[in-house]
N, C-alpha and C. Protein backbone atom coordinates (compact mmCIF):
# COMPACT_ATOMS: atom_id res chain seq x y z
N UNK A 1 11.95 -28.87 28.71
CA UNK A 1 11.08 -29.87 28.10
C UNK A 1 10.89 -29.56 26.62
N UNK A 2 10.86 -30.68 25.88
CA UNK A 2 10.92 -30.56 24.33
C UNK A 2 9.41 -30.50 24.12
N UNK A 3 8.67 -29.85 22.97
CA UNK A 3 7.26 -29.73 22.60
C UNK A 3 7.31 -30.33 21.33
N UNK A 4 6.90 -32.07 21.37
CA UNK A 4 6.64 -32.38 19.97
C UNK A 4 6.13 -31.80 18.85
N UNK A 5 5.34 -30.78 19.85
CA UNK A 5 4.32 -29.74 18.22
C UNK A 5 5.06 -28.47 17.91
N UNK A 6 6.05 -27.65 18.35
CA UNK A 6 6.75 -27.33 18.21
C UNK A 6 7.83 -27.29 17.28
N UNK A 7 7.70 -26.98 15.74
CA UNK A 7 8.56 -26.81 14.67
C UNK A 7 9.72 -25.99 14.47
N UNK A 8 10.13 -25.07 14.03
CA UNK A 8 11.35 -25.06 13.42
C UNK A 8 11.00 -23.39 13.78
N UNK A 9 11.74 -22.43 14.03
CA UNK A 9 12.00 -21.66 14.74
C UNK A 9 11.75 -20.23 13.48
N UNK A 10 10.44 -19.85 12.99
CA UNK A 10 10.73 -18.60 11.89
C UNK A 10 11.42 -17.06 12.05
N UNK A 11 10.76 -16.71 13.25
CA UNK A 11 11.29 -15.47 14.28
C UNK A 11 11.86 -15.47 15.04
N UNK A 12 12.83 -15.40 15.56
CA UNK A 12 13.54 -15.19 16.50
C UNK A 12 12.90 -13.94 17.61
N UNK A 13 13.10 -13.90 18.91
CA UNK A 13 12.70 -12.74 19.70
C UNK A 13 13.59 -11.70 19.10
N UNK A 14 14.79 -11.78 18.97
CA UNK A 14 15.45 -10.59 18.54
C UNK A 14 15.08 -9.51 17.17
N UNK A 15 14.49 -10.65 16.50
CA UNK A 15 14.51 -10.27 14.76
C UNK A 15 12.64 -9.72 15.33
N UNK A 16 11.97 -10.14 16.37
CA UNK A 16 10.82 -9.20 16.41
C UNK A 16 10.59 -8.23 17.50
N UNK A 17 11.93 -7.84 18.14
CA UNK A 17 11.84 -6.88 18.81
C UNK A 17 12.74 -5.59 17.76
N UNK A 18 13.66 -6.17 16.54
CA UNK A 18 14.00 -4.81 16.20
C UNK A 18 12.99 -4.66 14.91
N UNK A 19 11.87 -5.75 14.29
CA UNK A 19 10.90 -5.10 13.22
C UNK A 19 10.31 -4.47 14.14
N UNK A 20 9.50 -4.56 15.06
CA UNK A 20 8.25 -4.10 15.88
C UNK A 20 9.25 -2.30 16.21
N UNK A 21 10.35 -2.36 16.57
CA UNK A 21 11.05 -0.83 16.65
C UNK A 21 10.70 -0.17 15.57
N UNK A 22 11.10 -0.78 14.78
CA UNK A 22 11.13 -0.03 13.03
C UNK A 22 9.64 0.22 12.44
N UNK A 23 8.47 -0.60 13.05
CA UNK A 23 7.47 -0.18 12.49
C UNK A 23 6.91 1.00 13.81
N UNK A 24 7.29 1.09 14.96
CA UNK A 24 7.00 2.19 15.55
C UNK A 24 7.64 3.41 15.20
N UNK A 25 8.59 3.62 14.49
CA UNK A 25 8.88 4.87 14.14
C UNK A 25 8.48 5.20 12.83
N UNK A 26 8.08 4.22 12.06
CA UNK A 26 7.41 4.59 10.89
C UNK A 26 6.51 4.78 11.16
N UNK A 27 5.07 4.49 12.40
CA UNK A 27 3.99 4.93 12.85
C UNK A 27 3.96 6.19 13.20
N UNK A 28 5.43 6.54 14.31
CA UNK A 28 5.11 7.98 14.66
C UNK A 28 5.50 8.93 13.81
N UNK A 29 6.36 8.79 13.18
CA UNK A 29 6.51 9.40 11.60
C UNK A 29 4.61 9.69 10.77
N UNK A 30 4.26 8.73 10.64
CA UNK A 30 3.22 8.78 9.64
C UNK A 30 2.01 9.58 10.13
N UNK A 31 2.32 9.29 11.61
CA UNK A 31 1.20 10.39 12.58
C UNK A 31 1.48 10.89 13.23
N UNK A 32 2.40 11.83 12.91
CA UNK A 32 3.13 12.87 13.91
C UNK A 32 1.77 13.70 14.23
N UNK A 33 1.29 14.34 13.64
CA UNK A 33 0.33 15.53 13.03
C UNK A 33 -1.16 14.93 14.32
N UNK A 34 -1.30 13.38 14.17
CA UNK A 34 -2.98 13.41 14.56
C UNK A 34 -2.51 11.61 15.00
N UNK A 35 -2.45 11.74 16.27
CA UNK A 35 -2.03 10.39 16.87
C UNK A 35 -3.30 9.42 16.52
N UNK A 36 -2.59 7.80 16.34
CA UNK A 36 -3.94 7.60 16.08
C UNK A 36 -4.45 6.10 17.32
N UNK A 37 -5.71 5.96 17.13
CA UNK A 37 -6.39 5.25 18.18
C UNK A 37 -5.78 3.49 17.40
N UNK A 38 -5.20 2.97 18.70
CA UNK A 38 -4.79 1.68 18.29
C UNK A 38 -5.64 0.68 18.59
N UNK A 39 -6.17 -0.05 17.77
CA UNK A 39 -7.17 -1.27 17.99
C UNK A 39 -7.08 -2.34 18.12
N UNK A 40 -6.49 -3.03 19.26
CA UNK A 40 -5.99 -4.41 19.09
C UNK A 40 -7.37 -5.36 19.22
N UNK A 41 -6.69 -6.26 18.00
CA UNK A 41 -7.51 -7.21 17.69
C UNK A 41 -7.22 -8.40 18.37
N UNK A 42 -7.73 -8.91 19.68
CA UNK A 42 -8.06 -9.91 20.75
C UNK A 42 -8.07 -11.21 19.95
N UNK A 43 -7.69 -12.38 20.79
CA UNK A 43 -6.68 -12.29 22.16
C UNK A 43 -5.11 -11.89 20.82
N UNK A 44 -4.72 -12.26 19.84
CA UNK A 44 -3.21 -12.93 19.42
C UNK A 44 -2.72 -11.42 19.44
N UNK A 45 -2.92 -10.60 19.23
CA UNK A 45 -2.08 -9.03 18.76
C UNK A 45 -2.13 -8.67 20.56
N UNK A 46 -2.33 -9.17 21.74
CA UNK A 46 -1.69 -8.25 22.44
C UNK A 46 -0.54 -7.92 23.41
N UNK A 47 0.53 -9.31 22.83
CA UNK A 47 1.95 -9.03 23.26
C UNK A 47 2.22 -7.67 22.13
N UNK A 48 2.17 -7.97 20.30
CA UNK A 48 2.67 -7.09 19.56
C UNK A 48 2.04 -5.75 20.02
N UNK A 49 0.91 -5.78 20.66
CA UNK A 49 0.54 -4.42 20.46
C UNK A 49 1.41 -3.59 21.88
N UNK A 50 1.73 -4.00 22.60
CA UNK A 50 2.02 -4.02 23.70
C UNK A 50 3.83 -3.39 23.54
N UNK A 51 4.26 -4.08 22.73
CA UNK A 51 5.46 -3.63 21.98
C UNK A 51 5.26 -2.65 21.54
N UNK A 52 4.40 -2.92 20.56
CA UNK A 52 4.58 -1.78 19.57
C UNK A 52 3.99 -0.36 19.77
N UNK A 53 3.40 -0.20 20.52
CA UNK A 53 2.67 0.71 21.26
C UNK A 53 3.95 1.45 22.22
N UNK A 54 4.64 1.16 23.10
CA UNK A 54 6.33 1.23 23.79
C UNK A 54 6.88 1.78 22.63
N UNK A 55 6.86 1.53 21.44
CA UNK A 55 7.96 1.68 20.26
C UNK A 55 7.39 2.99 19.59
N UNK A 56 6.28 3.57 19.39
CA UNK A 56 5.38 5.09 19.47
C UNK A 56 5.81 6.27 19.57
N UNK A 57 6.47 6.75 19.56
CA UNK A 57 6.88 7.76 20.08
C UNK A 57 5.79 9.18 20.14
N UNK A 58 4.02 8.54 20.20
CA UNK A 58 3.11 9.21 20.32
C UNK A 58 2.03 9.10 21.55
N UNK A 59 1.15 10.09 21.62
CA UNK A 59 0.47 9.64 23.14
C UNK A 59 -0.69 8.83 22.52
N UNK A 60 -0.21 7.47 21.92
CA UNK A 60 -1.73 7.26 21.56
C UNK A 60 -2.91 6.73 22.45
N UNK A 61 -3.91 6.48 21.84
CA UNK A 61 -5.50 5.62 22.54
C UNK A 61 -5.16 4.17 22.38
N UNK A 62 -5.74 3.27 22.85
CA UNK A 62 -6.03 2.05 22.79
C UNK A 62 -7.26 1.68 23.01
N UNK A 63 -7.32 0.95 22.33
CA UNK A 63 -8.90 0.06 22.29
C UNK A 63 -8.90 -1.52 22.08
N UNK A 64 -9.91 -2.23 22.68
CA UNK A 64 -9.72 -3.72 22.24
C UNK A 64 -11.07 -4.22 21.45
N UNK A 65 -10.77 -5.09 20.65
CA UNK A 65 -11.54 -5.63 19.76
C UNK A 65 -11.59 -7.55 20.10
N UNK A 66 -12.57 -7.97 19.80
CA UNK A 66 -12.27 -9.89 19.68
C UNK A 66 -13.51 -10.40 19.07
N UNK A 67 -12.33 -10.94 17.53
CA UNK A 67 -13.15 -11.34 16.65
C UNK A 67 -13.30 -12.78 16.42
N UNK A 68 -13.98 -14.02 16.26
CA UNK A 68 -13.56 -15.00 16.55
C UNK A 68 -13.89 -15.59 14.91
N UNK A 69 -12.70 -16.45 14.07
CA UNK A 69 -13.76 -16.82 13.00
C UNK A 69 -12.86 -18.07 13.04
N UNK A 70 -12.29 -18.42 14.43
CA UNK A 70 -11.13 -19.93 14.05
C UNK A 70 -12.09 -20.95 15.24
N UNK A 71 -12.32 -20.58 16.37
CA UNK A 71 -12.75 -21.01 17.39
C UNK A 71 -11.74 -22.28 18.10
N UNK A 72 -11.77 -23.21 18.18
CA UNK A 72 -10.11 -24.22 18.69
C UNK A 72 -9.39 -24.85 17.40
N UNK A 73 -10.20 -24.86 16.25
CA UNK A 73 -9.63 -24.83 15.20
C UNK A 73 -8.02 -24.36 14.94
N UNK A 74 -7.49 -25.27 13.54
CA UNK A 74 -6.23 -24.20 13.26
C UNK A 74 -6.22 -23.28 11.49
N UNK A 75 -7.92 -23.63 11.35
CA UNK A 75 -8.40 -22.97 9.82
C UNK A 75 -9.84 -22.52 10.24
N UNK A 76 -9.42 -21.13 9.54
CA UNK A 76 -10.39 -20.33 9.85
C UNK A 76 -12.15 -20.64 8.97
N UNK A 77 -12.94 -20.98 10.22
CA UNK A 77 -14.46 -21.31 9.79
C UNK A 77 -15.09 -20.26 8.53
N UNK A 78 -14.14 -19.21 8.51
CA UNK A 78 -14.89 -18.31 7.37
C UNK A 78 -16.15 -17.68 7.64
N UNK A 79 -16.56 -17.86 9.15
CA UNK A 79 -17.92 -17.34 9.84
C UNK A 79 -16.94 -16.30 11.15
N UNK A 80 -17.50 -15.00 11.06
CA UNK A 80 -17.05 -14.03 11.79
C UNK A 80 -17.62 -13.36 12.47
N UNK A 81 -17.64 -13.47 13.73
CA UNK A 81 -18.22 -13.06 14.55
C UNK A 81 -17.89 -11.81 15.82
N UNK A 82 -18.05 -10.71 16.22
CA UNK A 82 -17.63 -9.84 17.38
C UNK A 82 -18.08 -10.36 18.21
N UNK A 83 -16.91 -10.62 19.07
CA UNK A 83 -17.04 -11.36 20.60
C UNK A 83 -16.90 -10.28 21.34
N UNK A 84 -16.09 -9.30 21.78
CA UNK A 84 -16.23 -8.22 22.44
C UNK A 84 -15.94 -6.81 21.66
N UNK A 85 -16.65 -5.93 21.98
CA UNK A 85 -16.73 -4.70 20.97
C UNK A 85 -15.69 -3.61 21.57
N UNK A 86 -15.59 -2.62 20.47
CA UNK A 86 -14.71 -1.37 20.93
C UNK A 86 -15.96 -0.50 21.96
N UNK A 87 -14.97 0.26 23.13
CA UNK A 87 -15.51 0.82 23.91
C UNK A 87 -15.43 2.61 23.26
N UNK A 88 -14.33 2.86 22.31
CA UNK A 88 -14.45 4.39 22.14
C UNK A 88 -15.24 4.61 20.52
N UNK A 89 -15.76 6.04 20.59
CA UNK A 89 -16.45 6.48 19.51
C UNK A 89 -15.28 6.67 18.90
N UNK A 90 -15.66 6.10 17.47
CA UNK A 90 -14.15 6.44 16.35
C UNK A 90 -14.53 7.62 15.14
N UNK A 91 -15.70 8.17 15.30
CA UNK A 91 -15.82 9.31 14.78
C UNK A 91 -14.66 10.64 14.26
N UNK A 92 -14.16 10.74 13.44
CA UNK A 92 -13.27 11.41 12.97
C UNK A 92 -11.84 11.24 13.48
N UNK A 93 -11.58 10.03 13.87
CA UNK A 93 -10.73 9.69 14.37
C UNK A 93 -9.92 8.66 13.68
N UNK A 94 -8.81 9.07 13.40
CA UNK A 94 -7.54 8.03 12.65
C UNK A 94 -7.52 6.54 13.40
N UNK A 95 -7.78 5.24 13.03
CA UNK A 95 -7.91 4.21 13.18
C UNK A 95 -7.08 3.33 12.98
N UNK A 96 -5.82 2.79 13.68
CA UNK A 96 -4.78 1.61 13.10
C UNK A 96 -5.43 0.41 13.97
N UNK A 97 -5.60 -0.41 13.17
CA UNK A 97 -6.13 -1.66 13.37
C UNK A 97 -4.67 -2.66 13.54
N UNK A 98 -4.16 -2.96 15.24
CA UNK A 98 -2.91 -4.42 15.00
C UNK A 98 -3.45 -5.58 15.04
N UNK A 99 -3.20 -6.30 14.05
CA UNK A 99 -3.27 -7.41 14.11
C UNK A 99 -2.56 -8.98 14.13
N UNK A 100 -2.49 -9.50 14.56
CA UNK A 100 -1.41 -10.63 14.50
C UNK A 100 -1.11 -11.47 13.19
N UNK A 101 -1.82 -11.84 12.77
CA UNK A 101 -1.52 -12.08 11.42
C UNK A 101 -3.07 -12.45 10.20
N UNK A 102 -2.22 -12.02 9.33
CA UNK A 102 -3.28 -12.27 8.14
C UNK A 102 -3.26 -13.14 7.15
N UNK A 103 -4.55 -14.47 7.48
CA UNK A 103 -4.35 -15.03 6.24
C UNK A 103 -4.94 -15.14 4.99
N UNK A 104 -6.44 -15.92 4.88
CA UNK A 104 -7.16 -15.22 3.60
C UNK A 104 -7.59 -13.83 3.73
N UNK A 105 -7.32 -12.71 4.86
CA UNK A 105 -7.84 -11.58 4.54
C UNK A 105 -9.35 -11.38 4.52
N UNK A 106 -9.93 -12.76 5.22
CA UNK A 106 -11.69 -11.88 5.22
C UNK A 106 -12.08 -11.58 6.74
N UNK A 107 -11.18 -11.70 7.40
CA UNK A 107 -11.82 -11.58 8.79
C UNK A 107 -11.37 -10.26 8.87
N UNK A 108 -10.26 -9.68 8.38
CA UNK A 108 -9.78 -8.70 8.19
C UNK A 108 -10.60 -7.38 7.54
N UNK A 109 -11.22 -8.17 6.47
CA UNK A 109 -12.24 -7.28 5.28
C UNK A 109 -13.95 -6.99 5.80
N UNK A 110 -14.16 -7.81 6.73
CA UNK A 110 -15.11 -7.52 7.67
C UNK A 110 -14.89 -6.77 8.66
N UNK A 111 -13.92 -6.63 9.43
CA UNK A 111 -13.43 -5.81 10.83
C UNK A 111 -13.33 -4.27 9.85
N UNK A 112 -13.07 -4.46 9.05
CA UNK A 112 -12.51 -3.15 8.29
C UNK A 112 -13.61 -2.02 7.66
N UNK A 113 -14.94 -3.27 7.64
CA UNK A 113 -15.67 -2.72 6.28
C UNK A 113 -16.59 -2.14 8.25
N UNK A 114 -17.00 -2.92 9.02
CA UNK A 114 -17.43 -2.75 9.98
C UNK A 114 -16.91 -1.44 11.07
N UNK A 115 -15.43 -1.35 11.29
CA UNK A 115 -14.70 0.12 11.86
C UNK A 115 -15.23 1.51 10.61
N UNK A 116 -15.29 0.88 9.36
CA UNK A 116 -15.43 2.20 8.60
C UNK A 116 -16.90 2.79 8.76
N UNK A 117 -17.66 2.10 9.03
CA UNK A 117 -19.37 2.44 9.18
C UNK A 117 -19.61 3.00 10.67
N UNK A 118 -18.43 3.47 11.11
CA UNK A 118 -18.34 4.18 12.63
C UNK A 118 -17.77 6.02 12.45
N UNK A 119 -17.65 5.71 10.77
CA UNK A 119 -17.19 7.18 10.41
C UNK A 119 -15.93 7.63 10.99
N UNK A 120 -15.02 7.09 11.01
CA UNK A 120 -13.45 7.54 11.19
C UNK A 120 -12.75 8.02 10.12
N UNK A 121 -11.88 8.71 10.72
CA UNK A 121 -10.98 9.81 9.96
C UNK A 121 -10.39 8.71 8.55
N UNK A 122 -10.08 7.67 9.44
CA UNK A 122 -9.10 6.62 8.35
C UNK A 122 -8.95 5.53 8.96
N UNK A 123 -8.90 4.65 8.44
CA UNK A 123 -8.95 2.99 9.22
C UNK A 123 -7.69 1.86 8.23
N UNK A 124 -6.39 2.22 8.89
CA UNK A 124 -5.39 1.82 8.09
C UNK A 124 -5.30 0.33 8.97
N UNK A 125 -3.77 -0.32 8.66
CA UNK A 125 -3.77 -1.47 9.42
C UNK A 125 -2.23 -2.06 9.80
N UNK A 126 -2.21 -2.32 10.65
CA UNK A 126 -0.65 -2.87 10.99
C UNK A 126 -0.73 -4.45 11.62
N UNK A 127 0.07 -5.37 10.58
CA UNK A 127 -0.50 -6.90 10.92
C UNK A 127 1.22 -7.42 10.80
N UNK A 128 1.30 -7.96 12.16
CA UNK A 128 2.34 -8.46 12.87
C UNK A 128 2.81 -9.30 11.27
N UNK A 129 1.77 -10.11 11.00
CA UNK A 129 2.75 -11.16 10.24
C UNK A 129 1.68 -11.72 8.58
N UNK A 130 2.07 -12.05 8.05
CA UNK A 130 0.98 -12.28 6.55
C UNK A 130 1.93 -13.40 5.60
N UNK A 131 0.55 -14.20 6.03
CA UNK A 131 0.60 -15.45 5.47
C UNK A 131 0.87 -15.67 3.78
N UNK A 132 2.22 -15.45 3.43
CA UNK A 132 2.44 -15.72 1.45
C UNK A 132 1.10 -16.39 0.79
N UNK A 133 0.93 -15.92 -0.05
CA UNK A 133 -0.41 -16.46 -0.58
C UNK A 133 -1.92 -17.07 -0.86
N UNK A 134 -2.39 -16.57 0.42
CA UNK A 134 -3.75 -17.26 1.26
C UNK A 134 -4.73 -16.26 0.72
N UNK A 135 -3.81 -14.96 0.56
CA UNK A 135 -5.65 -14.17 0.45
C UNK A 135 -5.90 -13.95 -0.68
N UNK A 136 -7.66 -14.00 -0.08
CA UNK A 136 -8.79 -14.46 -1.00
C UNK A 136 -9.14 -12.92 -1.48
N UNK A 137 -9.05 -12.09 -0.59
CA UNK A 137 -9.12 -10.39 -0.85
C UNK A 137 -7.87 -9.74 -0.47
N UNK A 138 -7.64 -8.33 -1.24
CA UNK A 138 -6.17 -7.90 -0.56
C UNK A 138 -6.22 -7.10 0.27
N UNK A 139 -5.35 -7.35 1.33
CA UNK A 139 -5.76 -6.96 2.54
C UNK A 139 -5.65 -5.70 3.08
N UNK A 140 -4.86 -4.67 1.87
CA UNK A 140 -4.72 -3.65 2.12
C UNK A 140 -3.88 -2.73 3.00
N UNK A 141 -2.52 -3.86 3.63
CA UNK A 141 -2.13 -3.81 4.89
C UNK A 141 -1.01 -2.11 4.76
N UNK A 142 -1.17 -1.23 5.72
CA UNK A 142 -0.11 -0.39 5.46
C UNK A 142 1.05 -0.51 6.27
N UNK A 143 1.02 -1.38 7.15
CA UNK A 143 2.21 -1.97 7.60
C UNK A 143 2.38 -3.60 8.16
N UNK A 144 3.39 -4.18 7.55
CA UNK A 144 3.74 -5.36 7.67
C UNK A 144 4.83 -5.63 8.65
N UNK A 145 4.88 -6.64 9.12
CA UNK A 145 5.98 -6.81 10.44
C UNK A 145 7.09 -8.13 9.36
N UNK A 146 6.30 -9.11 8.70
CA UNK A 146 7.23 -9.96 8.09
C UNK A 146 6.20 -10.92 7.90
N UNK A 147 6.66 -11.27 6.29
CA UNK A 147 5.56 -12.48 5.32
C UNK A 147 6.56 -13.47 5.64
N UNK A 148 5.25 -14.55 6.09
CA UNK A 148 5.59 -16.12 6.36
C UNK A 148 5.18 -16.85 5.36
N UNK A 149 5.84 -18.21 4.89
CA UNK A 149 4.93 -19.07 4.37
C UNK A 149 3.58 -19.51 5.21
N UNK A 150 2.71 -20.24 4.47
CA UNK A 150 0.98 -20.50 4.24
C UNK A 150 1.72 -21.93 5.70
N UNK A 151 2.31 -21.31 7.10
CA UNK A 151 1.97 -22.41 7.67
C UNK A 151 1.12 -22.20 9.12
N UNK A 152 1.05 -23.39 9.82
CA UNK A 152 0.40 -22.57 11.27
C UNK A 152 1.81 -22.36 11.99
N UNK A 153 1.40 -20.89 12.59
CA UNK A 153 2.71 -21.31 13.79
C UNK A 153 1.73 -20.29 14.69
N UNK A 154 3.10 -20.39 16.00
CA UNK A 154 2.41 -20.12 17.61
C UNK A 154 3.33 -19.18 17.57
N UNK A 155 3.36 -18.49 19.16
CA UNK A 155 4.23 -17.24 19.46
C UNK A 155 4.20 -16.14 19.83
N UNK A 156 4.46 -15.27 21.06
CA UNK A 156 4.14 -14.14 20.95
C UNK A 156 2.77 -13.20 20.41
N UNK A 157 2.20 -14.08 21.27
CA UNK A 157 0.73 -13.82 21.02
C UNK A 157 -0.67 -14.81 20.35
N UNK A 158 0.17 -15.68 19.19
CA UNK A 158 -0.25 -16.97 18.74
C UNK A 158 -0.31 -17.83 19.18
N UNK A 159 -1.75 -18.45 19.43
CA UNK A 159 -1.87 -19.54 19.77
C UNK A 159 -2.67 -20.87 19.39
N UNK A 160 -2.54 -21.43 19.61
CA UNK A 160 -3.53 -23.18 19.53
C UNK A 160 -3.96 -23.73 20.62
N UNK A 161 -5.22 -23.37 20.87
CA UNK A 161 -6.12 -23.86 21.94
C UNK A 161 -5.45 -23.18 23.20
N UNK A 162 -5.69 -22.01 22.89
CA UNK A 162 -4.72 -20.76 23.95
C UNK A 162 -3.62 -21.05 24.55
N UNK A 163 -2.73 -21.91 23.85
CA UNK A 163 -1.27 -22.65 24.03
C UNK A 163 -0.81 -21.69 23.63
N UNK A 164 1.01 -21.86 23.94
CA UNK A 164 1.69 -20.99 23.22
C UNK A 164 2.07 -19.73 23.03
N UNK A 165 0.82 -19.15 23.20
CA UNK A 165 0.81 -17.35 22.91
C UNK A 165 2.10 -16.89 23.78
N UNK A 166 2.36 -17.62 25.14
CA UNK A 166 3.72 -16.83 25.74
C UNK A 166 5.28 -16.87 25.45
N UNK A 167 5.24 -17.58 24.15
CA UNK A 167 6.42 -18.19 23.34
C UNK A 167 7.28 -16.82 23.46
N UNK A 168 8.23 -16.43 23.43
CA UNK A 168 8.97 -15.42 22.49
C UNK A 168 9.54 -15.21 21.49
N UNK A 169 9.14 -16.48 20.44
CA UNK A 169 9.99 -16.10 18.87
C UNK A 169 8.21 -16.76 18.48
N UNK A 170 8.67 -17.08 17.25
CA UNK A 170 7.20 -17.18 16.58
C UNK A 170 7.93 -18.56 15.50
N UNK A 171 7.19 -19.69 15.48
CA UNK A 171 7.87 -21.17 15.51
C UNK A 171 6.28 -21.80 14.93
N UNK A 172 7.37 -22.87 14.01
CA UNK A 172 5.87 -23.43 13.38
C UNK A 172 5.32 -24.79 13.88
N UNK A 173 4.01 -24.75 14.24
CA UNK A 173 2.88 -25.79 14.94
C UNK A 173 2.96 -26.85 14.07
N UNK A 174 2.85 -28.20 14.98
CA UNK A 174 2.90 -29.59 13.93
C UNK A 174 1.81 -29.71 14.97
N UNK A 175 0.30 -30.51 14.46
CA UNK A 175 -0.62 -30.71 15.15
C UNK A 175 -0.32 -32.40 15.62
């Protein structure tokens, strides 16, 4: 069946199963020394994290986070809210925040400014995908999976009105 809303194809499954490899060995590389606690950010990051976590070559933690600032929307209300909280103390503890993608960077700059007031070792960030030119703050990202143009798309975790997310390439939304 064809999906009228369904656009033009940006990722391929292949082209994000060998970035998501490549940023797991640059993870376990970067934390060989002090594994660090992975924070997926609910619901869109948890096919990537799920990958990318497999791709590790460390014993890390997991934790879940869900932040809501789109609600069925496909532009973010700019109002941010914690819908469900982390369950572990992050007290001196190395912090990678995955996220699915980033676009103006404030939902991001709140989750961030909010994990750091928990006193962790370090609160870096790994975001599946980042929107070319949207942000309003910089987002600081220390690992990128691949910059898209400023459009909506679905996929592998992305969704529209919890559509989609079981896609396997990452494809752009016509409403």
């Amino acid at each position: 069946m064809i999906d009228p809303h369904l656009g033009r194809e940006l990722i391929s499954a292949t082209q994000l199963s060998e970035r998501v490899e490549q940023l797991g060995k640059e993870i376990s590389a970067d934390y060989a020394d002090d594994p660090p606690l992975l924070v997926c950010v609910l619901k869109g990051a948890f096919i990537f994290l799920s990958d990318l976590a497999r791709a590790i070559d460390l014993p890390v933690d997991f934790d879940f986070m869900a932040v809501s600032s789109y609600g069925s929307a496909t532009r973010s209300s700019g109002v941010v809210r914690i819908v469900k909280d982390l369950d572990s103390d992050l007290t001196d503890r190395h912090v990678l925040i995955v996220e699915d993608i980033i676009d103006s960077g404030l939902t991001l700059q709140y989750l961030r400014k909010n994990l750091l007031a928990r006193g962790p070792a370090s609160v870096e960030v790994c975001a599946l995908l980042l929107k070319e030119g949207l942000q309003k703050v910089d987002p600081q990202l220390k690992y990128v999976g691949f910059s898209i143009p400023p459009e909506f798309v679905v996929g592998y975790g992305l969704d529209v009105d919890e559509r989609y997310r079981n896609l396997p390439n990452i494809a752009q939304y016509q409403p």
